[in-house]
PDB file of N, CA and C in Angstrom:
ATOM      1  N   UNK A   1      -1.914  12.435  15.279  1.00  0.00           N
ATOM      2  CA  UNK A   1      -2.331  11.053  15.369  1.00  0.00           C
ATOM      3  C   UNK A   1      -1.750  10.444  16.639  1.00  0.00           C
ATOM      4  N   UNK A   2      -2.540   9.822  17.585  1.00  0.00           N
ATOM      5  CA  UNK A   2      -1.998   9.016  18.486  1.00  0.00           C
ATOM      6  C   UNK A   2      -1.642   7.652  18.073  1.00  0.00           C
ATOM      7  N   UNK A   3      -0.904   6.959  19.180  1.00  0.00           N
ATOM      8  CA  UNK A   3      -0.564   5.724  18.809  1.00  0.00           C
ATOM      9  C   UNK A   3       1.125   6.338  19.118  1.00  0.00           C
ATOM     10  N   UNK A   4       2.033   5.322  18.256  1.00  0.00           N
ATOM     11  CA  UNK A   4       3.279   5.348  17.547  1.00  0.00           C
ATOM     12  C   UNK A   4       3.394   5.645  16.556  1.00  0.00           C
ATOM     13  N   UNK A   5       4.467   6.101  15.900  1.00  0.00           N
ATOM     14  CA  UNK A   5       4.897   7.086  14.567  1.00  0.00           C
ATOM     15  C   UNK A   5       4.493   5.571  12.868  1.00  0.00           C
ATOM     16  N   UNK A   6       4.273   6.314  12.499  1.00  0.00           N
ATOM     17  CA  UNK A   6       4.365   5.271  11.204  1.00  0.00           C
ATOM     18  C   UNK A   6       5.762   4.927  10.195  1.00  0.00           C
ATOM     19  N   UNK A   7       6.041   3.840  10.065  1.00  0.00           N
ATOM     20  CA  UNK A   7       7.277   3.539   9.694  1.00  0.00           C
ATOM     21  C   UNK A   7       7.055   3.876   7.640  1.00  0.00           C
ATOM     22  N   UNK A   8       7.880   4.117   7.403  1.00  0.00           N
ATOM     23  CA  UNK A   8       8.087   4.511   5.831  1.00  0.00           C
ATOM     24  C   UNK A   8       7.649   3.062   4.913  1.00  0.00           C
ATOM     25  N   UNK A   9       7.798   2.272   5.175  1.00  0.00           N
ATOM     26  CA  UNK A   9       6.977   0.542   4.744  1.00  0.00           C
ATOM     27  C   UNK A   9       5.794   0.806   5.354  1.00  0.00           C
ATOM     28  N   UNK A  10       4.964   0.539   6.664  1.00  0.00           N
ATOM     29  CA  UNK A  10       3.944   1.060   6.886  1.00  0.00           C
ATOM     30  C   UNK A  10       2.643   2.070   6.112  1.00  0.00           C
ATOM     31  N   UNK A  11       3.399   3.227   5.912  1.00  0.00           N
ATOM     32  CA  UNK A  11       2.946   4.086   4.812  1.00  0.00           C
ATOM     33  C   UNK A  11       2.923   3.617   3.224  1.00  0.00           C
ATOM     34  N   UNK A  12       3.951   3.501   3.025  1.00  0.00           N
ATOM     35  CA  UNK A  12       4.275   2.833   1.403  1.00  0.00           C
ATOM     36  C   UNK A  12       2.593   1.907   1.178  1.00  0.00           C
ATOM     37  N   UNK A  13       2.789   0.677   2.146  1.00  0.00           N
ATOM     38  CA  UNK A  13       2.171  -0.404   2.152  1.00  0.00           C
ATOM     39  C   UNK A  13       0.646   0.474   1.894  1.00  0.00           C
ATOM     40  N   UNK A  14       0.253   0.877   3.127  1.00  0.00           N
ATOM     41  CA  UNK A  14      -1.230   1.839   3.162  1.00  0.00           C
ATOM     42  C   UNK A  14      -1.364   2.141   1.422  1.00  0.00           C
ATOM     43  N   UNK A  15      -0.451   3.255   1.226  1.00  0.00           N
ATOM     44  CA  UNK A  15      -0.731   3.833  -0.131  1.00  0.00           C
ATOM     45  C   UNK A  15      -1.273   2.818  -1.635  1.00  0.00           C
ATOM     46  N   UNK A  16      -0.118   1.857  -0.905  1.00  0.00           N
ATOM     47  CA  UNK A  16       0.053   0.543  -2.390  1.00  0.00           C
ATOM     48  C   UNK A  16      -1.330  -0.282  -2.328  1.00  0.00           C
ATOM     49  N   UNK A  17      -1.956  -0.321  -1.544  1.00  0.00           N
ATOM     50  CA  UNK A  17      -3.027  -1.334  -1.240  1.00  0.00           C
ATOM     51  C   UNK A  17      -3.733  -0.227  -1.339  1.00  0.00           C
ATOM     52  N   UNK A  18      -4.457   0.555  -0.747  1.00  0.00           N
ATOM     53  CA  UNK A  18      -5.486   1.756  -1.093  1.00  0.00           C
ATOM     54  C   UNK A  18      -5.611   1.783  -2.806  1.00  0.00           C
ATOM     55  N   UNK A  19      -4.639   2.205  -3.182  1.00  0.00           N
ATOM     56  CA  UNK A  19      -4.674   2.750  -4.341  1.00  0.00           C
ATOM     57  C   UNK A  19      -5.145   1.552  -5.471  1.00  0.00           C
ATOM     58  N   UNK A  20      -5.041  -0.274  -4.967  1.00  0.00           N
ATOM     59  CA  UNK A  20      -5.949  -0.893  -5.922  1.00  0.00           C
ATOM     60  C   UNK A  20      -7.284  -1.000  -5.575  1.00  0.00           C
ATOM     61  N   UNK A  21      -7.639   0.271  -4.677  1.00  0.00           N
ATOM     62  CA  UNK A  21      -9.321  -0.186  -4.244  1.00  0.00           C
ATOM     63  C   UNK A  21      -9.490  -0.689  -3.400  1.00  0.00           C
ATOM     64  N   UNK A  22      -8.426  -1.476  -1.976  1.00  0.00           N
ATOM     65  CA  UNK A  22      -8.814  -2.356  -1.175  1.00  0.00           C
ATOM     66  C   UNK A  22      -9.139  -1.794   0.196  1.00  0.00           C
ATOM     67  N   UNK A  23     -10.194  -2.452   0.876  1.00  0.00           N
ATOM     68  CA  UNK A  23     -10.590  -1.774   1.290  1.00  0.00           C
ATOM     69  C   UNK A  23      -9.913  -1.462   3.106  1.00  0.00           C
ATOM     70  N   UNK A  24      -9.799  -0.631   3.884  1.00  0.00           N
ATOM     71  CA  UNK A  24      -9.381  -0.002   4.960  1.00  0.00           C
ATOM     72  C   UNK A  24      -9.307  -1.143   5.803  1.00  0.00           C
ATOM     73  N   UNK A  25     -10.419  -1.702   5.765  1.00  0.00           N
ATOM     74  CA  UNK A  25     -10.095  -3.291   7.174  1.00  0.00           C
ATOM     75  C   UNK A  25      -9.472  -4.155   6.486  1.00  0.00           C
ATOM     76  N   UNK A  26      -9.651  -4.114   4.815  1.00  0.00           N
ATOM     77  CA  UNK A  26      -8.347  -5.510   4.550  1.00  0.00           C
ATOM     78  C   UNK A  26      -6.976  -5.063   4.816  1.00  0.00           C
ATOM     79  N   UNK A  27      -6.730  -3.886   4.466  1.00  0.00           N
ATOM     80  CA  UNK A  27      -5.255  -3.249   4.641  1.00  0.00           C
ATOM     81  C   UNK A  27      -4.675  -3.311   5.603  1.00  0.00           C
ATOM     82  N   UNK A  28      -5.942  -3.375   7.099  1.00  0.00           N
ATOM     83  CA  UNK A  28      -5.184  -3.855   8.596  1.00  0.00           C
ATOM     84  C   UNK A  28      -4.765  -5.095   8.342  1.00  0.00           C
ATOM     85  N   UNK A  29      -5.421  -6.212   7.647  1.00  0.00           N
ATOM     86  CA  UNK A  29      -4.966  -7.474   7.856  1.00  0.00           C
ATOM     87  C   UNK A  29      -3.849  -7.779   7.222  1.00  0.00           C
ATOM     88  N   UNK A  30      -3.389  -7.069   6.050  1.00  0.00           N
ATOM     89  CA  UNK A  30      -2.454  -6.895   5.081  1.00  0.00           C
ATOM     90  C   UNK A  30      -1.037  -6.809   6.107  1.00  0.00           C
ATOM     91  N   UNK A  31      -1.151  -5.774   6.791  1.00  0.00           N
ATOM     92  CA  UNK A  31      -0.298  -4.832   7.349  1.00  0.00           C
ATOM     93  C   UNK A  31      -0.150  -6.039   8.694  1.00  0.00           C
ATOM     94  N   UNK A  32      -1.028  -6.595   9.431  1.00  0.00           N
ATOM     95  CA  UNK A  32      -0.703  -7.656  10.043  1.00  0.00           C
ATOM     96  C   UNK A  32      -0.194  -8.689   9.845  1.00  0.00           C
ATOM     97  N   UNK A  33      -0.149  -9.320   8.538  1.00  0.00           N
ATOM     98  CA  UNK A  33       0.507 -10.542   7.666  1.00  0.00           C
ATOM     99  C   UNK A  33       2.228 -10.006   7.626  1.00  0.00           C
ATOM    100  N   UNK A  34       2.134  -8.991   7.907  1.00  0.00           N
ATOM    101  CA  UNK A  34       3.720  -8.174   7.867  1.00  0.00           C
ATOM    102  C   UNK A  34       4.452  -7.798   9.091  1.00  0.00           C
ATOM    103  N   UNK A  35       3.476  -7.926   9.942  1.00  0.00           N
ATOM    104  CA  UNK A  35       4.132  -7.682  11.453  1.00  0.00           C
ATOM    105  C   UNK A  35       3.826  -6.204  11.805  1.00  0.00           C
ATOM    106  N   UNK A  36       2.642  -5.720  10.992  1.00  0.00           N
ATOM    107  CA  UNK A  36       2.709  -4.559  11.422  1.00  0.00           C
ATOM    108  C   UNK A  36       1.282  -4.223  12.192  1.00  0.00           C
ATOM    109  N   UNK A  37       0.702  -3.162  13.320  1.00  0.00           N
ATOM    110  CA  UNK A  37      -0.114  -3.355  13.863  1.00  0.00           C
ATOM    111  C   UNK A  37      -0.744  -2.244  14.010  1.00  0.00           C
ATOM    112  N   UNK A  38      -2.006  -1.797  12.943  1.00  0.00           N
ATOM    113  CA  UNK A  38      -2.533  -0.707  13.001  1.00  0.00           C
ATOM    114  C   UNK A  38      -3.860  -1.024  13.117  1.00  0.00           C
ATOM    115  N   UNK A  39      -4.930   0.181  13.164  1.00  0.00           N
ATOM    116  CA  UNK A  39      -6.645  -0.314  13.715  1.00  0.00           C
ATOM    117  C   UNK A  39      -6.924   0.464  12.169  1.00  0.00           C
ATOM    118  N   UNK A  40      -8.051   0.111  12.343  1.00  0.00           N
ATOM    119  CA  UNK A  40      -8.715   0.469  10.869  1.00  0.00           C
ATOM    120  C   UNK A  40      -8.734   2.266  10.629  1.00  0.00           C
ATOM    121  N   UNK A  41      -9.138   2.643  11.938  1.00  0.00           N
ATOM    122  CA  UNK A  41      -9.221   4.330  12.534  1.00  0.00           C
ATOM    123  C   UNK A  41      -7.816   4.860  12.292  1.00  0.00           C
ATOM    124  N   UNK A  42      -6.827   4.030  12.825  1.00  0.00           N
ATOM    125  CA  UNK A  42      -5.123   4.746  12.058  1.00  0.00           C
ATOM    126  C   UNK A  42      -4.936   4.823  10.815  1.00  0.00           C
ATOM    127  N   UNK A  43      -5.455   3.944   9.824  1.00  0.00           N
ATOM    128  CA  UNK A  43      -5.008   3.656   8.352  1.00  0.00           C
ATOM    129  C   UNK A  43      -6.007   4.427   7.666  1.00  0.00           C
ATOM    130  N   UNK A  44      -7.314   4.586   8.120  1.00  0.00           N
ATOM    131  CA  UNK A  44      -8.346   5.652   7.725  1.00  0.00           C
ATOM    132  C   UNK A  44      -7.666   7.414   7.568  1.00  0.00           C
ATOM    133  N   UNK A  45      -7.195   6.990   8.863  1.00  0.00           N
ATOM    134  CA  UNK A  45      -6.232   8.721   9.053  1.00  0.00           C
ATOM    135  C   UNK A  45      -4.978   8.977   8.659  1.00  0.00           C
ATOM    136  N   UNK A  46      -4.208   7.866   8.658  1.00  0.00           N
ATOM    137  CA  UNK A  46      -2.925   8.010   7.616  1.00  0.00           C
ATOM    138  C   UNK A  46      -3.065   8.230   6.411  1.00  0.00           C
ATOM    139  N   UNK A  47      -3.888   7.797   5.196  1.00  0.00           N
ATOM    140  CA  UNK A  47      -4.822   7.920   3.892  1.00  0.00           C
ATOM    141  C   UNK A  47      -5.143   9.584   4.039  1.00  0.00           C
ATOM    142  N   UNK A  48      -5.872  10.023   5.012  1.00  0.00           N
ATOM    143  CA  UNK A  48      -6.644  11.245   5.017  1.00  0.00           C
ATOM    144  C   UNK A  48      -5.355  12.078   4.876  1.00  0.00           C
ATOM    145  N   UNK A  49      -4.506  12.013   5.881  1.00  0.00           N
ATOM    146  CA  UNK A  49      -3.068  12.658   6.099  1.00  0.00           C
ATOM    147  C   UNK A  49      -2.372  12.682   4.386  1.00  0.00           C
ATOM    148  N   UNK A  50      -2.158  11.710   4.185  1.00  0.00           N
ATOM    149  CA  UNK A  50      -1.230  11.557   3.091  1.00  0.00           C
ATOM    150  C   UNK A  50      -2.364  12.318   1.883  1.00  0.00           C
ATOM    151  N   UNK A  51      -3.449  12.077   1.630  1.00  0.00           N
ATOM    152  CA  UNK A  51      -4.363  13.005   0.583  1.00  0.00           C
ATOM    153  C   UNK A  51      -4.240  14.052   0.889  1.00  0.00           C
ATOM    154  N   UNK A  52      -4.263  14.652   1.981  1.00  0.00           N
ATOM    155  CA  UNK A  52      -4.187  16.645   2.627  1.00  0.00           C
ATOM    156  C   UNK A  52      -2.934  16.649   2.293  1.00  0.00           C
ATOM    157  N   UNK A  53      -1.986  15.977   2.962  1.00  0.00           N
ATOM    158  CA  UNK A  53      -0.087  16.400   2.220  1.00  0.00           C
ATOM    159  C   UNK A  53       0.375  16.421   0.382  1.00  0.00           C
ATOM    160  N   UNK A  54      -0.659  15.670   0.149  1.00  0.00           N
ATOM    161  CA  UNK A  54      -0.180  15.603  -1.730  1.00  0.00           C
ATOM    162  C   UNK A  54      -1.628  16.457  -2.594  1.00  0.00           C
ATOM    163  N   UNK A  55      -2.342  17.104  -1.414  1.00  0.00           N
ATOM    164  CA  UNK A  55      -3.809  17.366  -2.395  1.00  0.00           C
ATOM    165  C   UNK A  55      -4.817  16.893  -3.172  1.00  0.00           C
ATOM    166  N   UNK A  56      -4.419  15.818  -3.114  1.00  0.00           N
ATOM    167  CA  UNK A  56      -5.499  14.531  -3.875  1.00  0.00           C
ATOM    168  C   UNK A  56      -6.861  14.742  -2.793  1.00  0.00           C
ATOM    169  N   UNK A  57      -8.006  14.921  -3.650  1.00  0.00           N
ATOM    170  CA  UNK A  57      -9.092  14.822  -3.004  1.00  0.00           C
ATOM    171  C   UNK A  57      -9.700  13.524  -2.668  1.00  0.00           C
ATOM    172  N   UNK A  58      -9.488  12.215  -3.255  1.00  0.00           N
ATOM    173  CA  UNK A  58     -10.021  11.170  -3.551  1.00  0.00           C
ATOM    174  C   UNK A  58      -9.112  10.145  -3.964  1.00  0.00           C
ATOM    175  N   UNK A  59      -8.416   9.703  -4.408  1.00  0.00           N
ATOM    176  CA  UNK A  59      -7.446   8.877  -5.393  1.00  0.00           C
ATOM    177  C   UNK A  59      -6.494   9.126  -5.750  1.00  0.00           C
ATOM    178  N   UNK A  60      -4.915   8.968  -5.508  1.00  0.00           N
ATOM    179  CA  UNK A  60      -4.011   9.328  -6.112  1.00  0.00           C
ATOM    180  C   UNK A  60      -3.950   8.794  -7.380  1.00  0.00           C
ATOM    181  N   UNK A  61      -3.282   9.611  -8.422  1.00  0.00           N
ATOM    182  CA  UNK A  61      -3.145   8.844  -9.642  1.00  0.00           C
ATOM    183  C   UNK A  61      -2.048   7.957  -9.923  1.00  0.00           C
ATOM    184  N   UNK A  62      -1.794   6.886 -10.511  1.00  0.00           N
ATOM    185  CA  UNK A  62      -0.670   6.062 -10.686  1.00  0.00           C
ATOM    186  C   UNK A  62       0.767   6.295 -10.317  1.00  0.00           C
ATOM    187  N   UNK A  63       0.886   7.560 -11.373  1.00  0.00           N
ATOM    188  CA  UNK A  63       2.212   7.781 -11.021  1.00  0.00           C
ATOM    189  C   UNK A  63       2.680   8.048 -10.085  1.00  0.00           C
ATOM    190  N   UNK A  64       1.853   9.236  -9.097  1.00  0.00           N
ATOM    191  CA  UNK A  64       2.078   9.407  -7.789  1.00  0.00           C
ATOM    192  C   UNK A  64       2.186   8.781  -6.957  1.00  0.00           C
ATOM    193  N   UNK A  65       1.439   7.284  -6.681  1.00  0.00           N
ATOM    194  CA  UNK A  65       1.143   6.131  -6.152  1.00  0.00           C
ATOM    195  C   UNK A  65       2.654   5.417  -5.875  1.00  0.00           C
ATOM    196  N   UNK A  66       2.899   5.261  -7.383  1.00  0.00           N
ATOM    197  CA  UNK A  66       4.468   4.695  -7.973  1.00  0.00           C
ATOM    198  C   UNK A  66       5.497   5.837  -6.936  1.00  0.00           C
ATOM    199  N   UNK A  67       5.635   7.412  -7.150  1.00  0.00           N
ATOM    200  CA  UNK A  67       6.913   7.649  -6.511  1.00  0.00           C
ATOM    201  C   UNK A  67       6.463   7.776  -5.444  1.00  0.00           C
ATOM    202  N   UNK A  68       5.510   8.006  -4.353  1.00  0.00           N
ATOM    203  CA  UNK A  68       5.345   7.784  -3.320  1.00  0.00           C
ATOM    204  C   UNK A  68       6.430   6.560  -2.660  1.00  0.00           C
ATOM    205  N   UNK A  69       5.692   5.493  -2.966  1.00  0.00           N
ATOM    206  CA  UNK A  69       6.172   4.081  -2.582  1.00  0.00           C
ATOM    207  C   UNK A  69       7.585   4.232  -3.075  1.00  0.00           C
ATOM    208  N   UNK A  70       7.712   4.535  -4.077  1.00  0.00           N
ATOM    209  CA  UNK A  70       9.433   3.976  -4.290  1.00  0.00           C
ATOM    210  C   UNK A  70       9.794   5.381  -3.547  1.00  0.00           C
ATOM    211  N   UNK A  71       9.200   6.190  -3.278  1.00  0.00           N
ATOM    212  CA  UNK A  71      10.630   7.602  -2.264  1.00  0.00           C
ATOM    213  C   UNK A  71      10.443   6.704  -0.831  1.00  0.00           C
ATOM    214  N   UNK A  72       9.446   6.032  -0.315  1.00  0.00           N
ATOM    215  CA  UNK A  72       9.473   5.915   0.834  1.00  0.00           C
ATOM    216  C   UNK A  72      10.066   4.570   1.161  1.00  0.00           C
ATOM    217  N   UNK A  73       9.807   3.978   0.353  1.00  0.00           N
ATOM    218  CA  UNK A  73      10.978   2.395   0.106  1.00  0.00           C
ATOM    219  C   UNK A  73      12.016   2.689  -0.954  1.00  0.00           C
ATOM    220  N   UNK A  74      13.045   3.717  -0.596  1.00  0.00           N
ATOM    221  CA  UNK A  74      14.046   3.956  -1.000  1.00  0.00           C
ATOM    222  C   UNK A  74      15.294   3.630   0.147  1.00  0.00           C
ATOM    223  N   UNK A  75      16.057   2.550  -0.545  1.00  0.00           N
ATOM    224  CA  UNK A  75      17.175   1.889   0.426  1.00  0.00           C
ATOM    225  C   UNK A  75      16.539   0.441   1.060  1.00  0.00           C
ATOM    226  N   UNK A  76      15.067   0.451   0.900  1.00  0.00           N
ATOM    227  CA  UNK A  76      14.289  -0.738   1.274  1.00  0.00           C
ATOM    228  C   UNK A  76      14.260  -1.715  -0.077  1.00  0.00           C
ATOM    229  N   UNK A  77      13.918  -3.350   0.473  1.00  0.00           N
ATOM    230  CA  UNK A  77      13.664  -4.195  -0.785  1.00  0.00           C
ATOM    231  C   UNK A  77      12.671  -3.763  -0.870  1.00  0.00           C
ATOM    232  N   UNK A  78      11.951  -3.468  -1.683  1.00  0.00           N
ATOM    233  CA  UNK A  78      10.612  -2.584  -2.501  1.00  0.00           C
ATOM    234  C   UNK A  78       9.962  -4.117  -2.567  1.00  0.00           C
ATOM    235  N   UNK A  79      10.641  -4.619  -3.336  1.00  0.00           N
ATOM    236  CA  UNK A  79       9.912  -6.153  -3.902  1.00  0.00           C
ATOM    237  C   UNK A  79       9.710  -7.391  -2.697  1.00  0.00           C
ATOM    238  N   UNK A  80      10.276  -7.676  -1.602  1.00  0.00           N
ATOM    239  CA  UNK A  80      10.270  -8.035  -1.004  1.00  0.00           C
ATOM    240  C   UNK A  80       8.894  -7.795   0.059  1.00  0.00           C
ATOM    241  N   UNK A  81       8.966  -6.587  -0.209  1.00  0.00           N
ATOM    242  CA  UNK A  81       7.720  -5.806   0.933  1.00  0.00           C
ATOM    243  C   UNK A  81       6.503  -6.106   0.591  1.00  0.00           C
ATOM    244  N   UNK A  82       6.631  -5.490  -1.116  1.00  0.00           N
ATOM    245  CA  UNK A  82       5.002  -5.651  -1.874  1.00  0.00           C
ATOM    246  C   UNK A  82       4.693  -7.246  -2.372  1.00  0.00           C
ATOM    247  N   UNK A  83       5.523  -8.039  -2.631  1.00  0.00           N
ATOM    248  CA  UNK A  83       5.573  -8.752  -3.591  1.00  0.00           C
ATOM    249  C   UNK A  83       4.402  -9.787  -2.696  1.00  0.00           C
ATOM    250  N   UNK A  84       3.270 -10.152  -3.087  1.00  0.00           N
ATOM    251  CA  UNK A  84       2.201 -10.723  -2.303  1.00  0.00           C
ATOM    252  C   UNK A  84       1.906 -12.273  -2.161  1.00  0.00           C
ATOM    253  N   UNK A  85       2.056 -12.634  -1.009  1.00  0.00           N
ATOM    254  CA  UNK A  85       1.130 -14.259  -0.825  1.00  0.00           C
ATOM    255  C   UNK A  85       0.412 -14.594  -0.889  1.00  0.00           C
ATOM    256  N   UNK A  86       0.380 -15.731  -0.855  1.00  0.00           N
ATOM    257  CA  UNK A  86      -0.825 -16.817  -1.335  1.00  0.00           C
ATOM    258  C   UNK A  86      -1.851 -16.538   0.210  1.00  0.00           C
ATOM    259  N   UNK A  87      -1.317 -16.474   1.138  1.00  0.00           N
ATOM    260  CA  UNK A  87      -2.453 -15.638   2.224  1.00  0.00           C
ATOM    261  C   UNK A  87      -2.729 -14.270   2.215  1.00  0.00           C
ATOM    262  N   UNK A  88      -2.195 -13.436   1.722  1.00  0.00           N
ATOM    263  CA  UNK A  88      -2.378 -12.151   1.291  1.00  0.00           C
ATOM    264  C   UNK A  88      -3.868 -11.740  -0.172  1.00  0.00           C
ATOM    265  N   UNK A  89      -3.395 -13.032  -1.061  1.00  0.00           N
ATOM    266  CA  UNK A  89      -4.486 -12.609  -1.756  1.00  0.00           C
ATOM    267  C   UNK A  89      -5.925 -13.486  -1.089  1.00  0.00           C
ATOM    268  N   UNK A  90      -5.510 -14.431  -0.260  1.00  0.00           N
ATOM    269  CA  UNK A  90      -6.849 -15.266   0.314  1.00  0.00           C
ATOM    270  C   UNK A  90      -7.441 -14.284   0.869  1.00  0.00           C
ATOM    271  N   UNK A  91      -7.159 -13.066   1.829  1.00  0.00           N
ATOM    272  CA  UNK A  91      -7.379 -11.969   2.608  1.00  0.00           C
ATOM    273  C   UNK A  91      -8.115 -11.366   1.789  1.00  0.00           C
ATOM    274  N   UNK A  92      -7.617 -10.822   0.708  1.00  0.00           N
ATOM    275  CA  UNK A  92      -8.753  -9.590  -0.331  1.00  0.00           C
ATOM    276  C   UNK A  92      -9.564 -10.493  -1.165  1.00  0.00           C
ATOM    277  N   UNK A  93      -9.390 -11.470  -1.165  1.00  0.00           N
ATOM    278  CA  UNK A  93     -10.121 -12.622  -1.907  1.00  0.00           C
ATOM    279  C   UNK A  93     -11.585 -12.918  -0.837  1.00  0.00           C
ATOM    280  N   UNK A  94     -11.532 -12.406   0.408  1.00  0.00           N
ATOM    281  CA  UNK A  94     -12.775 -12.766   1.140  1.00  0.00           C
ATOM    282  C   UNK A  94     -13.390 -11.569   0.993  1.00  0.00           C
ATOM    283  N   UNK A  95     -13.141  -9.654   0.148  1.00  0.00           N
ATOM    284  CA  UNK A  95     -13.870  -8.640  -0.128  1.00  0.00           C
ATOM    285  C   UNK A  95     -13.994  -8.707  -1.444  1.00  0.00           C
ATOM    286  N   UNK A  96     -12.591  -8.576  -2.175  1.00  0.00           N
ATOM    287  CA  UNK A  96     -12.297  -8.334  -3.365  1.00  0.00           C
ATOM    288  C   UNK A  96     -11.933  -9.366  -4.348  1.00  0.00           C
ATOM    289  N   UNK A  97     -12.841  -9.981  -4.701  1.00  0.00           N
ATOM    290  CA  UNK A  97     -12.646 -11.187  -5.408  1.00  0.00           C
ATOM    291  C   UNK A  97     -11.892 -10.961  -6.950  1.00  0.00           C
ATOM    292  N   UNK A  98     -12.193  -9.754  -7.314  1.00  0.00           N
ATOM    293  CA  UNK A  98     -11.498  -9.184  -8.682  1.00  0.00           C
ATOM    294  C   UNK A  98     -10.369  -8.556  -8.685  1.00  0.00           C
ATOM    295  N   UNK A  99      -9.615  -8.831  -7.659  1.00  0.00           N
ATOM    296  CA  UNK A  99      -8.301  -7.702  -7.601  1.00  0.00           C
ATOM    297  C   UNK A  99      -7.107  -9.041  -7.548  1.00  0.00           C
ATOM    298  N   UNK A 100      -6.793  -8.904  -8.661  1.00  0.00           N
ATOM    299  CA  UNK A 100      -5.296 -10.469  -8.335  1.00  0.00           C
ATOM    300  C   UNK A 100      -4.095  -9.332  -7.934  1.00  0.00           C
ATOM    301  N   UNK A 101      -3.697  -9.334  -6.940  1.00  0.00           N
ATOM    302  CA  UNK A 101      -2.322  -8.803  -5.883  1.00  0.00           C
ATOM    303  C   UNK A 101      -1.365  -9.368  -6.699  1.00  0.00           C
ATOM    304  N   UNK A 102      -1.100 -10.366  -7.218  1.00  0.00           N
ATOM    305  CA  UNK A 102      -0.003 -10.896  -8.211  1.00  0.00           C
ATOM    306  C   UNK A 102       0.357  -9.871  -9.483  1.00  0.00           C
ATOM    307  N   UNK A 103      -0.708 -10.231 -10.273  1.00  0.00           N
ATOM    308  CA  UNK A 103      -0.992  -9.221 -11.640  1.00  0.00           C
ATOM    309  C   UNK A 103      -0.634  -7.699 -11.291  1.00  0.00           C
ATOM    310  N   UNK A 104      -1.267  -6.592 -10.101  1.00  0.00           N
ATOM    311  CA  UNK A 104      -1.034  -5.690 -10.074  1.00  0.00           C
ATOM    312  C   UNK A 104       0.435  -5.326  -9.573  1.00  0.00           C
ATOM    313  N   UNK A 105       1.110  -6.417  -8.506  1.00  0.00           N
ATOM    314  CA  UNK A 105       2.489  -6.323  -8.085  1.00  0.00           C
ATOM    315  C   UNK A 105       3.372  -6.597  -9.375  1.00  0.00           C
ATOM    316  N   UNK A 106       2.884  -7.219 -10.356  1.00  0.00           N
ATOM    317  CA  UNK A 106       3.840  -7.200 -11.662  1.00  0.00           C
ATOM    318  C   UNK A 106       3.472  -6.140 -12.336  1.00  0.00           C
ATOM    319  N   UNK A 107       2.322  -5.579 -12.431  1.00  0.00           N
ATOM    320  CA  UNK A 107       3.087  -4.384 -13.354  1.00  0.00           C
ATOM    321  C   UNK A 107       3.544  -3.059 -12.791  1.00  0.00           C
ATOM    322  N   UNK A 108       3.064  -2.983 -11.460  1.00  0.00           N
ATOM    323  CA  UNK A 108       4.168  -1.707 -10.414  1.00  0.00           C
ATOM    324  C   UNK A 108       5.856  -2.170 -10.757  1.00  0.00           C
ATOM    325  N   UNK A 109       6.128  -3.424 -10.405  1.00  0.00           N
ATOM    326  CA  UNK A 109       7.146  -3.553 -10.419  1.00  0.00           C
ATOM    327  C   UNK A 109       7.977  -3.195 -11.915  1.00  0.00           C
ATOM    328  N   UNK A 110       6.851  -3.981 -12.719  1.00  0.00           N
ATOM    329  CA  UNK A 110       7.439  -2.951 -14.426  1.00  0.00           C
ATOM    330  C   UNK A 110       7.856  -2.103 -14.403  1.00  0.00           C
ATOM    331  N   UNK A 111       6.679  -1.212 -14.185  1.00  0.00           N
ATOM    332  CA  UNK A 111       6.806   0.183 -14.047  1.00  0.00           C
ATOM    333  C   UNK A 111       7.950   0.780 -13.316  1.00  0.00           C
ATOM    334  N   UNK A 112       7.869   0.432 -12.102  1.00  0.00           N
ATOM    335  CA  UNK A 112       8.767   1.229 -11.096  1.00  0.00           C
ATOM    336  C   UNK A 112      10.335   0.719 -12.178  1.00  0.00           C
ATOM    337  N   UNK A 113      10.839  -0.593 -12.345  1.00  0.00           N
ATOM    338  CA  UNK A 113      12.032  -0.793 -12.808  1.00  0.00           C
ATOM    339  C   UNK A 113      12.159  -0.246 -13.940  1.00  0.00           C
ATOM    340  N   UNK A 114      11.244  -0.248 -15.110  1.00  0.00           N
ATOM    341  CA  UNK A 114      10.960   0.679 -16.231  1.00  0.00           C
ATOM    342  C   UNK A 114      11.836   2.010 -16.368  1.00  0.00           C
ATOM    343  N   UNK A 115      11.092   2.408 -14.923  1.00  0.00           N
ATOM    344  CA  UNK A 115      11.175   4.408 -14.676  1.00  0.00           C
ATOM    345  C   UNK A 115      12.707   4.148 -14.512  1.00  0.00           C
ATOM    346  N   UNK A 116      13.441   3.473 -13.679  1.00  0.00           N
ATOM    347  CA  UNK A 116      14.743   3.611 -12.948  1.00  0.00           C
ATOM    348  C   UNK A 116      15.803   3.973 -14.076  1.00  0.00           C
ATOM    349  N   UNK A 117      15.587   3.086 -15.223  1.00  0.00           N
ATOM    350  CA  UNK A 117      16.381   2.628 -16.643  1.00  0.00           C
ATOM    351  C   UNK A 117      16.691   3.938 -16.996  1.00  0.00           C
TER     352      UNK A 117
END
């Protein structure tokens, strides 16, 4: 991949947003609301990358989704990173009108604190 290397939040982020369905150009804007600066063609190929490295043909499944993100935001605020704004959901709210970023960041976060216990 050209460009610059991808940071472990970077990736996390890609995975966490992919995986509710959203789509490749909202995830740039996502990832821009964060200071981060990728083209739709990098995050297309980071996705492709990360499916060829874990074998997923199509969709990771939950759980994988879950330790992905928490191995790669390990030592990172996890919650801080994902935890979504009120411009964040306006963003998937102009594709994805059915996806509340709130609702799904509460029950990862269940989950993930759940698993730790």
């Amino acid at each position: 991949m050209g460009g610059y290397a991808w940071t472990d939040q970077e990736k996390a982020l890609v995975i966490y947003f992919s995986s509710l369905g959203i789509q490749q150009r909202v995830i740039v804007e996502l990832l821009r609301e964060r200071n981060f600066s990728r083209t739709e063609v990098a995050v297309s190929g980071m996705l492709q990358a990360i499916q060829k490295s874990t074998g997923a043909l199509k969709r990771l499944a939950r759980e994988k989704v879950d330790a992905l993100v928490r191995d790669l935001l390990a030592g990172d605020n996890m919650d801080a990173l994902l935890l979504p704004t009120v411009e964040d959901q306006m963003i998937v709210d102009r594709t994805h009108k059915n996806i509340d970023l709130l609702q799904h960041y509460l029950e990862w976060s269940k989950r993930i604190h759940d698993s730790s216990l």
